[in-house]
Protein backbone atom coordinates (compact mmCIF):
# COMPACT_ATOMS: atom_id res chain seq x y z
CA UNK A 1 0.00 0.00 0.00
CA UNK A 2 1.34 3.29 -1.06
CA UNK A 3 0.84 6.67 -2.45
CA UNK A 4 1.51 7.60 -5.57
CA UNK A 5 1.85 11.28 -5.41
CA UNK A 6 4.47 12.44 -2.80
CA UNK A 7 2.36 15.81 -1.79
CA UNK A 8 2.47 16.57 2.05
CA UNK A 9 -0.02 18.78 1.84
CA UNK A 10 -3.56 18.06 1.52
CA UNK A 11 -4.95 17.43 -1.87
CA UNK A 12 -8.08 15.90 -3.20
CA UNK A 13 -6.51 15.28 -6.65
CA UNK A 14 -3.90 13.17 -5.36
CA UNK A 15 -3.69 9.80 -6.85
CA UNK A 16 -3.93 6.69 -4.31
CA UNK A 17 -2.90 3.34 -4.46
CA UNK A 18 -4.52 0.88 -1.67
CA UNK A 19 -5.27 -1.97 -3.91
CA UNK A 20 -3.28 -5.17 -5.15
CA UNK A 21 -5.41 -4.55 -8.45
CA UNK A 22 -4.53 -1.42 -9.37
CA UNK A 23 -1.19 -1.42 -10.73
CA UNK A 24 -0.76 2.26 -12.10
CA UNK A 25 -3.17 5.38 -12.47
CA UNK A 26 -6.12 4.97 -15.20
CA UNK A 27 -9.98 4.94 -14.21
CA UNK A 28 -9.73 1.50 -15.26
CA UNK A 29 -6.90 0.45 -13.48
CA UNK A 30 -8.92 -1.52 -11.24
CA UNK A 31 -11.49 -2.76 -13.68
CA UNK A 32 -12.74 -5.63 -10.96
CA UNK A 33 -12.91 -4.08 -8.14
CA UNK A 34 -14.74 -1.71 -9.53
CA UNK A 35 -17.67 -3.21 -11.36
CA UNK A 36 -17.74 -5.63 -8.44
CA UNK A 37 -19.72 -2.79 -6.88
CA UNK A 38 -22.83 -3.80 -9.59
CA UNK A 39 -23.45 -5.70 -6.21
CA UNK A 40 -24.44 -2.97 -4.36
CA UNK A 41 -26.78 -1.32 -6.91
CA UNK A 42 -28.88 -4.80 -7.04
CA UNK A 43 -28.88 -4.77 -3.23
CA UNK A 44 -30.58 -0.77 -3.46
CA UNK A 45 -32.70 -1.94 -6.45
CA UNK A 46 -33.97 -5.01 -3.86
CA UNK A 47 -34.54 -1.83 -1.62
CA UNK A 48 -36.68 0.24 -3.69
CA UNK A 49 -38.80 -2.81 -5.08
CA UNK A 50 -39.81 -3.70 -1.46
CA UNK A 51 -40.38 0.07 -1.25
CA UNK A 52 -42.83 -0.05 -3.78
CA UNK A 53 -44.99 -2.02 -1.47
CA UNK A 54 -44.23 -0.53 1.66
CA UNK A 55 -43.53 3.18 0.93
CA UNK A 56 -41.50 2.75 3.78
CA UNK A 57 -39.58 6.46 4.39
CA UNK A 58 -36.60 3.99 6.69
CA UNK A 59 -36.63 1.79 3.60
CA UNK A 60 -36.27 4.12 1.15
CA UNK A 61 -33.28 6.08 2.59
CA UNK A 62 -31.53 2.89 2.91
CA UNK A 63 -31.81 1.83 -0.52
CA UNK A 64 -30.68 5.07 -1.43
CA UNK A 65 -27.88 4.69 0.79
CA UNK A 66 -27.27 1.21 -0.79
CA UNK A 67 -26.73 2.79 -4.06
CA UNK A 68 -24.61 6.05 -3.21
CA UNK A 69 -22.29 3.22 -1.88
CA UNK A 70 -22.41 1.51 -4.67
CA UNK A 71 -21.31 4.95 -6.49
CA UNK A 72 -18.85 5.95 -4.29
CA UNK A 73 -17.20 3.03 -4.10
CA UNK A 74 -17.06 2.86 -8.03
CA UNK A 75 -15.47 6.43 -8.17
CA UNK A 76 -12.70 5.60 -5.47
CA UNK A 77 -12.10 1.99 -7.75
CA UNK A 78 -11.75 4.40 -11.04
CA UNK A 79 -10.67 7.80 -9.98
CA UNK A 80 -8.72 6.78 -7.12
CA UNK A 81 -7.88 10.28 -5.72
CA UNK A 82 -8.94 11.62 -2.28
CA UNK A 83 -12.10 13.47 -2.86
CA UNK A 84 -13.69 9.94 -4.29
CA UNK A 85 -12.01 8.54 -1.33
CA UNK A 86 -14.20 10.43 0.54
CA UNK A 87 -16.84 9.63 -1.59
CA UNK A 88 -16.25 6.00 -0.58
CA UNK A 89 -16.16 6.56 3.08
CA UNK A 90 -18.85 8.73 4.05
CA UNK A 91 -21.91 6.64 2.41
CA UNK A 92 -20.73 3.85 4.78
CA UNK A 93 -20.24 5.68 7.65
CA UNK A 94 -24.03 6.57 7.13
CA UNK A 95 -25.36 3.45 6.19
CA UNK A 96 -23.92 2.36 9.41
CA UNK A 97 -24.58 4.91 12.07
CA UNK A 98 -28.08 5.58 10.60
CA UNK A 99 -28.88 1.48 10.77
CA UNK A 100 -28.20 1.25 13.89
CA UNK A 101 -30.31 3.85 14.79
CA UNK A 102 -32.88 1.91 12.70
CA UNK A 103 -31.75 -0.66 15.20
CA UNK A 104 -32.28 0.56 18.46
CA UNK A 105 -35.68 2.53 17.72
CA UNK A 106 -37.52 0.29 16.19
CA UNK A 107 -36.35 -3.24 16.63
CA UNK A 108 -35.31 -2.91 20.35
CA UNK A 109 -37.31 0.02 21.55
CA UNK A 110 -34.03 2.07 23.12
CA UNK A 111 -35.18 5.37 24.66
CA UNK A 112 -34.22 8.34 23.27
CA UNK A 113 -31.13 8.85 25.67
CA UNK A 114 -29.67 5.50 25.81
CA UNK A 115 -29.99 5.86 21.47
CA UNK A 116 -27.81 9.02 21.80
CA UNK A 117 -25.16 7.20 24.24
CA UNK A 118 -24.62 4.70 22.08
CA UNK A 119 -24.34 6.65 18.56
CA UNK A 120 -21.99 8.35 20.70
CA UNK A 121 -19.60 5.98 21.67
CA UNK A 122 -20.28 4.00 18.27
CA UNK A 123 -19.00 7.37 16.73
CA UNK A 124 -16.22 8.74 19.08
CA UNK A 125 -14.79 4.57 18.40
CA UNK A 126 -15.03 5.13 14.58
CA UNK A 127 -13.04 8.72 14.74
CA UNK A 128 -10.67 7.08 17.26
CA UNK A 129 -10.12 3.92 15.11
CA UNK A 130 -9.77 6.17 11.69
CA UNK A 131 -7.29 8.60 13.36
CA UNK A 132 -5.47 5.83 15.30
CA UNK A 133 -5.38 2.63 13.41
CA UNK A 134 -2.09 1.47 12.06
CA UNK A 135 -2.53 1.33 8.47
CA UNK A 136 0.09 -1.28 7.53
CA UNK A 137 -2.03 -3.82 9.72
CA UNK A 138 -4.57 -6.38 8.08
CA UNK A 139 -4.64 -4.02 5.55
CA UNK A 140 -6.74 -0.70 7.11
CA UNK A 141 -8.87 -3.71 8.37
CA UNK A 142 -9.23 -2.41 11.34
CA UNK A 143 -10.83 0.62 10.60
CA UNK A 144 -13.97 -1.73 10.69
CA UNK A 145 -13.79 -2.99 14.79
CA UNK A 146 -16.49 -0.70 15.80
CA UNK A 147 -18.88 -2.48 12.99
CA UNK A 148 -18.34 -5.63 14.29
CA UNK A 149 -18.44 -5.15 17.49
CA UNK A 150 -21.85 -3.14 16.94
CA UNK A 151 -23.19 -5.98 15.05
CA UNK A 152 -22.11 -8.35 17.37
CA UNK A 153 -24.22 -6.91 20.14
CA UNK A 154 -27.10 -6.09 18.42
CA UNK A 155 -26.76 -10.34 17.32
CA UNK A 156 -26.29 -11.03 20.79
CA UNK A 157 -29.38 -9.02 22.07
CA UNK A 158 -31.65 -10.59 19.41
CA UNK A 159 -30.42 -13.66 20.23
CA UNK A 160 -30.96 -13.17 23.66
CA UNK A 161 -34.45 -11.89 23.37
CA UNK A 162 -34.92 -15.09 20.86
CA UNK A 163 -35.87 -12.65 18.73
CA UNK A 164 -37.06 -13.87 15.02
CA UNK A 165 -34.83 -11.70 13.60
CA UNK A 166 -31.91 -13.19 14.65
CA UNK A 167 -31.46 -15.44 12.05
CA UNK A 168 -30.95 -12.58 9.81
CA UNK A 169 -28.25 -10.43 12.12
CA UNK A 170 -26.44 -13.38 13.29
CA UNK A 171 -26.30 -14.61 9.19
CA UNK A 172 -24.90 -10.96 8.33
CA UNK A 173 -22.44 -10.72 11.20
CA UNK A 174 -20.85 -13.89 9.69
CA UNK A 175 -20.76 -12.56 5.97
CA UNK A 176 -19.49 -8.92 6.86
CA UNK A 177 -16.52 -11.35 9.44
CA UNK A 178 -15.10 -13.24 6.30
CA UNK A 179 -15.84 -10.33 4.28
CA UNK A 180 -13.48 -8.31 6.57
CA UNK A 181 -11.21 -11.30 6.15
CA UNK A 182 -10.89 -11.21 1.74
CA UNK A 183 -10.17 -7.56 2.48
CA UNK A 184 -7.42 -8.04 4.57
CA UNK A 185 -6.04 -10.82 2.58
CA UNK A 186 -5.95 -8.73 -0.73
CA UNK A 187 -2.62 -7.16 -0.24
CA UNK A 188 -1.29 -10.28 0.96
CA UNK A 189 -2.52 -12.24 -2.45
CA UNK A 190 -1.24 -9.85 -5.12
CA UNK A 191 2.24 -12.32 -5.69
CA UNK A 192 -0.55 -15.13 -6.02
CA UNK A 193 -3.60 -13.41 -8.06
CA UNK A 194 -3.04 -10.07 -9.70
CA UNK A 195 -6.82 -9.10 -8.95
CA UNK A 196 -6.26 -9.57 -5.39
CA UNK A 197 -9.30 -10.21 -2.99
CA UNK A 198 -11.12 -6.91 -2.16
CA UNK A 199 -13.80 -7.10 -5.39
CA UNK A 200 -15.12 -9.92 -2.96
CA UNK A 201 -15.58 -7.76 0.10
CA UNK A 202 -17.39 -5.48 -2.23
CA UNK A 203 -19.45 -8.27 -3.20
CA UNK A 204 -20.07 -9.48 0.60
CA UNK A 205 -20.68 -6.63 1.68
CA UNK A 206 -23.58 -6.38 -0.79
CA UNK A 207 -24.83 -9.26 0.71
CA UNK A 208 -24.86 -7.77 4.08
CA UNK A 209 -26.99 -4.82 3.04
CA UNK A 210 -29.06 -7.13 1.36
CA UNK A 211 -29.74 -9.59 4.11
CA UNK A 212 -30.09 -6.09 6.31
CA UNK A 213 -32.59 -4.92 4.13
CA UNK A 214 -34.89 -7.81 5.20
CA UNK A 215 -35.61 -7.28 8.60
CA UNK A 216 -36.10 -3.01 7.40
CA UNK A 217 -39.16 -4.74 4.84
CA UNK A 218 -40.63 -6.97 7.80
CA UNK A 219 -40.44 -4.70 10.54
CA UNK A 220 -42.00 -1.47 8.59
CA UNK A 221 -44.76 -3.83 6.57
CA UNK A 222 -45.84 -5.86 10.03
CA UNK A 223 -45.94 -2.88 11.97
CA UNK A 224 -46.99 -0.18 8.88
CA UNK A 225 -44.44 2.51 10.13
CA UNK A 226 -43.24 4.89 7.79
């Protein structure tokens, strides 16, 4: 992992290189990882068509979310330069903090307060971790322990609670774990495979949202919530 441009200062045309895949600059210098993000377009388009039926506002900004992933993710895979970095990171940080939210309200029935404690710790962890994390470890891997840990609890509660909607957090905690492991591994593959292994966390993580999505249909159609 390194960077092409040697600029100290900050600029959002600077040209990165995180990827085994990507080899020199070019918007298509990372042609798999970045259509690999078709996945997260099908997952919004699952969004919107259980939308249709449920004109669910929850549902709809998180299939909107889906897709601006989806996009951002395709502009850091092409453009590779800070600003789509950017444009990479801060649909996922959304997705995630605005889920959980999702989460807590309506799935577990947190009070307002104990909602704002957590959102606040889950978001002091993510600045910490971002600021903090050594980069040359699992591959920025790390960057993702507040996630996990999030979605581990939230499993755990539902499990606890025997909650029928278990099935479906304790299923995505397990895709978005070996997910976290093909990104880690794709620096570590690039002597092996020249595409490396991070078009398949794209394509897990797709999964995720989709599997997410589920419990967001049930939950707004049983109860017809907005």
């Amino acid at each position: 992992m390194h960077i092409l441009s040697e600029n100290v200062e900050m600029n959002y045309y600077e040209q990165l290189d995180f990827y085994c895949e990507r080899l020199m600059p070019g918007f298509w210098a990372e042609p798999i990882n970045a259509l690999s993000n078709i996945g997260f377009i099908f997952a919004g388009l699952f969004g919107f068509y259980c939308w249709k039926s449920s004109k669910s506002t929850w549902m709809f900004f998180f299939s909107f979310l889906a897709l601006l992933v989806g996009i951002g993710s395709f502009l850091f895979h092409t453009y590779a330069t800070r600003w789509a970095h950017l444009a990479d990171l801060l649909p996922i940080a959304l997705f995630m903090s605005s889920f959980l939210v999702f989460v807590q309200k309506r799935l577990l029935h947190f009070s307002n307060v104990r909602t704002l404690i957590v959102m606040i710790v889950f978001i002091t962890c993510a600045v910490l971790i971002e600021i903090y994390q050594p980069r040359h470890l699992l591959g920025g891997s790390l960057g993702y322990t507040h996630a996990v840990i999030a979605l581990s609890v939230v499993t755990y509660l539902f499990r606890k609670k025997r909650h029928p909607y278990t099935k479906y957090f304790s299923a995505g905690l397990q895709v978005f774990v070996l997910s976290l492991v093909f990104r880690t591994l794709d620096g570590y593959l690039c002597e092996l495979n020249p595409f490396g292994s991070h078009f398949i966390w794209h394509l897990m993580n797709a999964a995720l949202i989709f599997i997410l999505l589920i419990p967001v249909d049930l939950t707004t159609r049983l109860k017809n919530e907005p």
